[in-house]
Structures are given as structure tokens and as C-alpha cells.
PDB file of N, CA and C in Angstrom:
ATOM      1  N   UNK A   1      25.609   9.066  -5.054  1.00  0.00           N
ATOM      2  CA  UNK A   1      25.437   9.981  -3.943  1.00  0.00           C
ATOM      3  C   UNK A   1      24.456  11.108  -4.302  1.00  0.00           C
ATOM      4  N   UNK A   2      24.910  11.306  -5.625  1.00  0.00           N
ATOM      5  CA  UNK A   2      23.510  12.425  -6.026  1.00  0.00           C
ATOM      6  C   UNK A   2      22.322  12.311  -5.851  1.00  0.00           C
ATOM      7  N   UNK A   3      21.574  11.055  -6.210  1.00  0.00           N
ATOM      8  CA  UNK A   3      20.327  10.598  -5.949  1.00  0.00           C
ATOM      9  C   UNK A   3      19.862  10.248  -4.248  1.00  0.00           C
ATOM     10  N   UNK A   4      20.863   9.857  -3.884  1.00  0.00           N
ATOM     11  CA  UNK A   4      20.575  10.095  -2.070  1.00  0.00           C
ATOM     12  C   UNK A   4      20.287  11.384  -1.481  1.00  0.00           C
ATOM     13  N   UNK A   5      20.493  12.490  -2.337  1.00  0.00           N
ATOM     14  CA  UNK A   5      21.163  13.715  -1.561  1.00  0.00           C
ATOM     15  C   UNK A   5      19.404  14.323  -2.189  1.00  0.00           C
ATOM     16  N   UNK A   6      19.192  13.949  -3.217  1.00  0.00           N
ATOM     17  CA  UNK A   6      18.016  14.310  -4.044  1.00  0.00           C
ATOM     18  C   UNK A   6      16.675  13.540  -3.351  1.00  0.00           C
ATOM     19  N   UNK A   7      16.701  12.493  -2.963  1.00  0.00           N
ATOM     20  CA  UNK A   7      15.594  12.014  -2.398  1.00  0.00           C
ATOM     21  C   UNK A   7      15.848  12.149  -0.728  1.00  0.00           C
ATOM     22  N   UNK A   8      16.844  12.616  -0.374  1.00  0.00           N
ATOM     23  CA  UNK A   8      16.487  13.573   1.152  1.00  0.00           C
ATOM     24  C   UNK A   8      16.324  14.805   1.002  1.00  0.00           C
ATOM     25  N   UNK A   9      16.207  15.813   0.410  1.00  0.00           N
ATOM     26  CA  UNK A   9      16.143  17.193   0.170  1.00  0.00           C
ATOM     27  C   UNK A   9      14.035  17.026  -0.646  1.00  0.00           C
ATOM     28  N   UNK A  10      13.776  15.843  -1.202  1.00  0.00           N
ATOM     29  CA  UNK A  10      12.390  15.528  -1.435  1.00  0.00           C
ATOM     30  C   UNK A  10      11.923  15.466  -0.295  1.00  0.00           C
ATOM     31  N   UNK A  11      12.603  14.059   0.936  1.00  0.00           N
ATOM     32  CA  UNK A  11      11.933  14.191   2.214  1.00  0.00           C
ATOM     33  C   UNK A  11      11.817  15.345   2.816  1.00  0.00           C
ATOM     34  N   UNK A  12      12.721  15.728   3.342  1.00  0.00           N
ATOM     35  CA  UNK A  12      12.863  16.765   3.597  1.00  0.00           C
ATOM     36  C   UNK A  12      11.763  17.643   3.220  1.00  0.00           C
ATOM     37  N   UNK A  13      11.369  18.129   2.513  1.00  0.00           N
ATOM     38  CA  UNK A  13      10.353  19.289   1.592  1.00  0.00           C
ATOM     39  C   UNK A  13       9.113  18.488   1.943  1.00  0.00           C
ATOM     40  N   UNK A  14       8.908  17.498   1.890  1.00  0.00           N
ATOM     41  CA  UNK A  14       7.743  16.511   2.045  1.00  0.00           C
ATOM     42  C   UNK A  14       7.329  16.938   3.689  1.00  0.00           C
ATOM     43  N   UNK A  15       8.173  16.721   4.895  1.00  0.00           N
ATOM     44  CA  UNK A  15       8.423  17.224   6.310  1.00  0.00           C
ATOM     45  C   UNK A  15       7.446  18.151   6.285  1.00  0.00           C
ATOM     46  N   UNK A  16       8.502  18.986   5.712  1.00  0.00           N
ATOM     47  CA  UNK A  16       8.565  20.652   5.890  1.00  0.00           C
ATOM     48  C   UNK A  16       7.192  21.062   5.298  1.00  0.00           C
ATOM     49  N   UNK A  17       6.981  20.146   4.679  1.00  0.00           N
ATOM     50  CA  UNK A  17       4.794  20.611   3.657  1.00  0.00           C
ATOM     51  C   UNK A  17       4.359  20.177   4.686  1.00  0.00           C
ATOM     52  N   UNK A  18       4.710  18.936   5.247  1.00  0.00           N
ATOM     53  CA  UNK A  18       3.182  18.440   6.856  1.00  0.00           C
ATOM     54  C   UNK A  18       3.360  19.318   7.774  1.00  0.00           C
ATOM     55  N   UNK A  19       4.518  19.561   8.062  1.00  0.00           N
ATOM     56  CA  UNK A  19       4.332  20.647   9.170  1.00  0.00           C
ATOM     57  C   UNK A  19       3.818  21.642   9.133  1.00  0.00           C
ATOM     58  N   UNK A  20       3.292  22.603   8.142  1.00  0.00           N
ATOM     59  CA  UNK A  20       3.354  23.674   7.562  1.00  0.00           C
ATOM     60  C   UNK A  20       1.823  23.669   7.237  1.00  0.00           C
ATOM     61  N   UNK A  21       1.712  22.323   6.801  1.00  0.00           N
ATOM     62  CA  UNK A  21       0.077  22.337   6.597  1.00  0.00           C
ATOM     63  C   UNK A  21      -0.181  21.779   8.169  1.00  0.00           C
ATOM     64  N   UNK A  22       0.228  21.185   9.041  1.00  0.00           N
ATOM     65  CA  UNK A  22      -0.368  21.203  10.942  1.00  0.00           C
ATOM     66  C   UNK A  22      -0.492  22.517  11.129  1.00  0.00           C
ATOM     67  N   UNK A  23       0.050  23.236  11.039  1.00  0.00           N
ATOM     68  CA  UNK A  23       0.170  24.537  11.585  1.00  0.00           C
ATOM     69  C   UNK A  23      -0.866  25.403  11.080  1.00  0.00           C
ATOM     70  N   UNK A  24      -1.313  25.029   9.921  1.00  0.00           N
ATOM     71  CA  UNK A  24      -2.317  26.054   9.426  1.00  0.00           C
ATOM     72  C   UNK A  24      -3.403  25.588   9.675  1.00  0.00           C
ATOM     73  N   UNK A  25      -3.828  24.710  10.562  1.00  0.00           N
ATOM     74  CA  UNK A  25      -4.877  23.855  10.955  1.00  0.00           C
ATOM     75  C   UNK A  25      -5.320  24.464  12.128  1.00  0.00           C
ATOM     76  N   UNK A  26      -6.640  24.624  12.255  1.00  0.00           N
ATOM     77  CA  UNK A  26      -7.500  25.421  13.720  1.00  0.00           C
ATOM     78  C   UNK A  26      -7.027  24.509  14.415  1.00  0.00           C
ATOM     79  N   UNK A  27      -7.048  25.137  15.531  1.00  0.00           N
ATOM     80  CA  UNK A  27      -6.711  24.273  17.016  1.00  0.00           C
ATOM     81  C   UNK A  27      -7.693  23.011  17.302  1.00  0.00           C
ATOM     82  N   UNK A  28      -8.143  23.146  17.235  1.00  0.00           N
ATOM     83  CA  UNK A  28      -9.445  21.735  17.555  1.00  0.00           C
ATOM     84  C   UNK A  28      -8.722  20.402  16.358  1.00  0.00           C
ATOM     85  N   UNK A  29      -8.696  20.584  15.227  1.00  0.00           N
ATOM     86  CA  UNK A  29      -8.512  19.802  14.096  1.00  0.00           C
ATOM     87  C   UNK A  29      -6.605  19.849  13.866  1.00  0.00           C
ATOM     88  N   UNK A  30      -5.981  20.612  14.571  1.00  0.00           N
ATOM     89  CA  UNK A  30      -4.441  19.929  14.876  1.00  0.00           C
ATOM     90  C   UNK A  30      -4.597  19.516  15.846  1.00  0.00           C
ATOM     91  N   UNK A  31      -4.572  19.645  16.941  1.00  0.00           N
ATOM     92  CA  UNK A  31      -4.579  18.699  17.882  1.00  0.00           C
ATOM     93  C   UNK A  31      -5.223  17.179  17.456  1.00  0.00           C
ATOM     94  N   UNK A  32      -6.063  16.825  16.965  1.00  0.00           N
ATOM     95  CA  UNK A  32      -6.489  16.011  16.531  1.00  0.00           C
ATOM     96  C   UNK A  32      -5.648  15.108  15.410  1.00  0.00           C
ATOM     97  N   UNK A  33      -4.807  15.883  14.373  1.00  0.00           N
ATOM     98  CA  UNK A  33      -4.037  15.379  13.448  1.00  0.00           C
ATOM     99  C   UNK A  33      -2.791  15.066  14.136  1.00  0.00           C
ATOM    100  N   UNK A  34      -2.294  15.355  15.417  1.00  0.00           N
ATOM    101  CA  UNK A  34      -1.311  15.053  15.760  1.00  0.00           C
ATOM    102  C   UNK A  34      -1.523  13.262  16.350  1.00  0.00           C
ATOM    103  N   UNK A  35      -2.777  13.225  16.846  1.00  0.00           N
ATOM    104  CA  UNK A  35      -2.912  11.553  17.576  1.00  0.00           C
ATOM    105  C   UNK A  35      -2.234  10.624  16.459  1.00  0.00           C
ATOM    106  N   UNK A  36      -1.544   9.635  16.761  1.00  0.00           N
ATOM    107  CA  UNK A  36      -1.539   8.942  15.501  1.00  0.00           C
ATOM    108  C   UNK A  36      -2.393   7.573  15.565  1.00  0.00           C
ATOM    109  N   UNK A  37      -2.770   7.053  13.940  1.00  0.00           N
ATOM    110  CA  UNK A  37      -3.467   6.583  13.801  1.00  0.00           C
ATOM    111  C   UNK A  37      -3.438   4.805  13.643  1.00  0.00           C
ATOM    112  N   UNK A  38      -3.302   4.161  14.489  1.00  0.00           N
ATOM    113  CA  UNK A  38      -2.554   2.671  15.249  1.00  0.00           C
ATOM    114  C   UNK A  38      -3.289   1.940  14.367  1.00  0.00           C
ATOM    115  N   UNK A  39      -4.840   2.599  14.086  1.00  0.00           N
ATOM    116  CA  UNK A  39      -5.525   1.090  13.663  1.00  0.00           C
ATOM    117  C   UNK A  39      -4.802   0.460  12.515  1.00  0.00           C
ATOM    118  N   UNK A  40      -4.699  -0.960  12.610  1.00  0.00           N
ATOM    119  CA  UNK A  40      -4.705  -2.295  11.624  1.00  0.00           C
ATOM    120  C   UNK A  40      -5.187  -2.019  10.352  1.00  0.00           C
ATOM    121  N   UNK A  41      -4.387  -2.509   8.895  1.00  0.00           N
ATOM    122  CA  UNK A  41      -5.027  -2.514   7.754  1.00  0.00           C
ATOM    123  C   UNK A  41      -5.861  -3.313   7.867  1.00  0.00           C
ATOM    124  N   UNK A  42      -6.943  -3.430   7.268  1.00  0.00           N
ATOM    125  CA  UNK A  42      -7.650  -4.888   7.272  1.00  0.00           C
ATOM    126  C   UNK A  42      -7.309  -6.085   6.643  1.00  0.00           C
ATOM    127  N   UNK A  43      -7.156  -7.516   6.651  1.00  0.00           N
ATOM    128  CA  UNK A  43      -6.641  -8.559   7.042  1.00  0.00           C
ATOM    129  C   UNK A  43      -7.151  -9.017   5.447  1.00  0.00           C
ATOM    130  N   UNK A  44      -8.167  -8.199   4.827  1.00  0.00           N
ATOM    131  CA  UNK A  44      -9.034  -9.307   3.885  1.00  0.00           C
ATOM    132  C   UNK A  44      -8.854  -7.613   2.583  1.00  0.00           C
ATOM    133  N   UNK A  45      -7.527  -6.882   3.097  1.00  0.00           N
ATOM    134  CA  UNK A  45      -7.798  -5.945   2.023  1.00  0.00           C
ATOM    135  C   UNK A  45      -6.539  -6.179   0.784  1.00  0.00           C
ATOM    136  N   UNK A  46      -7.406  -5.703  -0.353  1.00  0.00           N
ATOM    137  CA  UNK A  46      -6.443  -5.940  -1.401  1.00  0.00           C
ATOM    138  C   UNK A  46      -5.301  -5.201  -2.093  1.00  0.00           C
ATOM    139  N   UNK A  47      -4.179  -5.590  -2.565  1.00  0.00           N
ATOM    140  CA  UNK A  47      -2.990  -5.245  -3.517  1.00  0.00           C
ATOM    141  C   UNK A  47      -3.206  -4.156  -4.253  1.00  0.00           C
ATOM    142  N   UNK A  48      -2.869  -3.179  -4.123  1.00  0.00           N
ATOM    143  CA  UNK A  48      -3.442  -2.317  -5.262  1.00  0.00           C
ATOM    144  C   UNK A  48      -2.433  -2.681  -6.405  1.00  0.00           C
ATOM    145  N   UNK A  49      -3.166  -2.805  -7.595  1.00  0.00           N
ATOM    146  CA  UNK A  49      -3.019  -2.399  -9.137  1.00  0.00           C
ATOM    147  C   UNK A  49      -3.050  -1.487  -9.530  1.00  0.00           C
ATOM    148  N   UNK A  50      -2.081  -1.426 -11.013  1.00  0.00           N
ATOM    149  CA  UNK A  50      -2.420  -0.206 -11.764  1.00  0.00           C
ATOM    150  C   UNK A  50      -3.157  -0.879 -12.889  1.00  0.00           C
ATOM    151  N   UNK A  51      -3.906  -1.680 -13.172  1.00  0.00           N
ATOM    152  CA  UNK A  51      -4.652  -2.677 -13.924  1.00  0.00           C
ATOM    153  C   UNK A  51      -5.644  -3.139 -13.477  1.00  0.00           C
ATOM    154  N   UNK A  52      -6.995  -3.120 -13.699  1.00  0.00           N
ATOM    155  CA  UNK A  52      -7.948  -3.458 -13.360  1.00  0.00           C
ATOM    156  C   UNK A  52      -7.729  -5.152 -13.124  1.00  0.00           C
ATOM    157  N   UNK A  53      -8.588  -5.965 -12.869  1.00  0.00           N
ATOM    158  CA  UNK A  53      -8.076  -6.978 -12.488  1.00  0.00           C
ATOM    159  C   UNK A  53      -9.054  -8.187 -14.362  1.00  0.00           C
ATOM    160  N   UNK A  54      -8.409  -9.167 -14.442  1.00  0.00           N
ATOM    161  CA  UNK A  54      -8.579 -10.050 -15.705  1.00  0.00           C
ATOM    162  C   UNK A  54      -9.445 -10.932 -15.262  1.00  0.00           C
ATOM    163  N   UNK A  55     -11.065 -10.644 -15.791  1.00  0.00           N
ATOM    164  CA  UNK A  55     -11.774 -11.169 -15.489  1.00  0.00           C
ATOM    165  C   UNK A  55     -12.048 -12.948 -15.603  1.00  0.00           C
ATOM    166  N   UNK A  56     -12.019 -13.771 -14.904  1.00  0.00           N
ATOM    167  CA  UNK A  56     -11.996 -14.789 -14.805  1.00  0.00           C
ATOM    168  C   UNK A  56     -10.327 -15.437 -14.937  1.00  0.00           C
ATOM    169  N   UNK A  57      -9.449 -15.185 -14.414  1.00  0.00           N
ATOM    170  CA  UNK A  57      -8.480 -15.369 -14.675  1.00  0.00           C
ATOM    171  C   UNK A  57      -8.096 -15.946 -13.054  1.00  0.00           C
ATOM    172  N   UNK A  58      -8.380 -15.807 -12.148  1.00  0.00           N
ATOM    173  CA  UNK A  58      -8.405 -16.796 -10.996  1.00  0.00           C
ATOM    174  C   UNK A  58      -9.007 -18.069 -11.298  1.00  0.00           C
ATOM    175  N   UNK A  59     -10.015 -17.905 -11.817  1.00  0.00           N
ATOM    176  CA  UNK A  59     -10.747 -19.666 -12.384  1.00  0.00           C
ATOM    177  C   UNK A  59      -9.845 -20.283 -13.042  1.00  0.00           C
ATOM    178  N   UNK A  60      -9.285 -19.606 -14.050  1.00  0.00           N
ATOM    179  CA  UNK A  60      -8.262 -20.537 -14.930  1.00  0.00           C
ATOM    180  C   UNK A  60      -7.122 -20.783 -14.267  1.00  0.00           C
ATOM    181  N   UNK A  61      -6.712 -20.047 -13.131  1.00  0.00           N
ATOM    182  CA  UNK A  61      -5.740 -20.607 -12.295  1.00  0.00           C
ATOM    183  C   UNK A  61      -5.889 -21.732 -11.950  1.00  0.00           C
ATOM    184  N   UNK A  62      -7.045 -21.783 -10.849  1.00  0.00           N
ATOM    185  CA  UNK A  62      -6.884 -22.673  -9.851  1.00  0.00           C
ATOM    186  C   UNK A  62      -7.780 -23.710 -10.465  1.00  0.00           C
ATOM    187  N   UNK A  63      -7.962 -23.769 -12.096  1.00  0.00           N
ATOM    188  CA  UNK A  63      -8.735 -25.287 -12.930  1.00  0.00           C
ATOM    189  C   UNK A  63      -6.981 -25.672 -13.361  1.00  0.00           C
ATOM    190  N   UNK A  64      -6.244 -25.002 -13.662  1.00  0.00           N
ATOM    191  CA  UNK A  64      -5.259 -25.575 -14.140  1.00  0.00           C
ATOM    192  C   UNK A  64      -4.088 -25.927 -13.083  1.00  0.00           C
ATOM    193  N   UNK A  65      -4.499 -25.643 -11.541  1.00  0.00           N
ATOM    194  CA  UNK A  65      -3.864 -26.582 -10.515  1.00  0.00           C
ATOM    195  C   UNK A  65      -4.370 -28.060 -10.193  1.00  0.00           C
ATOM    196  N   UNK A  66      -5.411 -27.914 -10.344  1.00  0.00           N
ATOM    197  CA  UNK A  66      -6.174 -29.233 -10.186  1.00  0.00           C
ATOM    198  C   UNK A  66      -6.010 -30.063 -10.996  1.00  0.00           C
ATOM    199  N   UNK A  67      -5.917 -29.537 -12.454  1.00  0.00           N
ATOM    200  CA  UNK A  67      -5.270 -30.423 -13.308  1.00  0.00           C
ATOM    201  C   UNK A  67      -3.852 -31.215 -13.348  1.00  0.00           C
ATOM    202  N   UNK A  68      -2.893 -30.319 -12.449  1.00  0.00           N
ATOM    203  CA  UNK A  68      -1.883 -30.266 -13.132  1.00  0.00           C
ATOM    204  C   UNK A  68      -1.388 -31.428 -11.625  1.00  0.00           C
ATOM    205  N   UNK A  69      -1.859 -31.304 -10.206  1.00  0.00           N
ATOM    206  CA  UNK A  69      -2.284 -31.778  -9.396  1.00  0.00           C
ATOM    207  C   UNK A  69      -2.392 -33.425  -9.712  1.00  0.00           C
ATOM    208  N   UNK A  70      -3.731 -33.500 -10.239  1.00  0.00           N
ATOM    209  CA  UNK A  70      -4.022 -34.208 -10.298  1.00  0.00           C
ATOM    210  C   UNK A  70      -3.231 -35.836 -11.257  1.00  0.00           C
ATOM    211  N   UNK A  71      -2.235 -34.988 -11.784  1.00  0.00           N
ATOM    212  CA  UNK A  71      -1.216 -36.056 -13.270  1.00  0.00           C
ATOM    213  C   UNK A  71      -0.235 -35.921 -12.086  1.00  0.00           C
ATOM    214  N   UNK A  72       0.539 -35.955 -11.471  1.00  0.00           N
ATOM    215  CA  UNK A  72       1.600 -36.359 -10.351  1.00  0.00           C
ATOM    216  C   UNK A  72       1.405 -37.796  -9.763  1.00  0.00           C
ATOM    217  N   UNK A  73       2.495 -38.269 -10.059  1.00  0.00           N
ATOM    218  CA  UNK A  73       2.661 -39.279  -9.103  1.00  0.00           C
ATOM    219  C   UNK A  73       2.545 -39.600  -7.689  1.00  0.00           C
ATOM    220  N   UNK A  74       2.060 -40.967  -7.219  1.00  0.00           N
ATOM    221  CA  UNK A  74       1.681 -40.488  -5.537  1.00  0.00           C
ATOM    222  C   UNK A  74       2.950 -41.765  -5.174  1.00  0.00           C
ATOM    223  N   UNK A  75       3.373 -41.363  -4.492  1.00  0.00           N
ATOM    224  CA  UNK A  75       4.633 -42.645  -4.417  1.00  0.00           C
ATOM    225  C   UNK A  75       4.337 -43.048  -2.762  1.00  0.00           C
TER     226      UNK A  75
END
């Protein structure tokens, strides 16, 4: 229960900072931050990592499906 009570009193404070920073916003540029923003992630965007990604390491994937593919029985 402690940790529930601790990560709503975070939300909470988290709230209470956006609002606080809307409010200190000129009128032209809150009004504006209030629209919300509908658009779609894009369809072709990637996973973020905390690891750069292992260069050539998709090739060795998909050579060692084809291989592995390819030794199966076809019944």
C-alpha cells in the first residue's frame, strides 16, 4: 500500500507541475497547449533502446531462419 500511496502523491505532483506550467504560459501559447494532440505514431517508427542497436545482427537472424527452415521436414 505504501508504494501505491507513493506513486499517486508522484502523479499527483506530476498534475500539479502541468498545470502550473499551463498557467504560466501567455495566452496565445495556452490556449494552444490545451488542444490535444490526436495525431497517430507513425506505423514504420521504432522501439526505443537503451543500446544502440548490434550491427549486422538482423542478417544473422534471418540467415539462420533460412537455414534452420530449410532442414524441416515437409510431410
Amino acid at each position: 500500500m505504501r508504494k501505491h500511496r507513493q506513486r499517486q502523491a508522484a502523479e499527483t505532483t506530476l498534475l500539479r507541475l502541468k498545470k502550473e506550467a499551463i498557467e504560466a504560459l501567455p495566452e496565445n501559447l495556452k490556449a494552444a497547449s490545451l488542444v490535444p494532440d490526436l495525431t497517430p505514431f507513425p506505423v514504420n517508427r521504432f522501439m526505443a533502446t537503451l543500446t544502440p542497436p548490434i550491427e549486422g545482427y538482423l542478417d544473422k537472424v534471418m540467415e539462420a531462419t533460412k537455414k534452420s527452415s530449410a532442414k524441416e521436414k515437409l510431410r
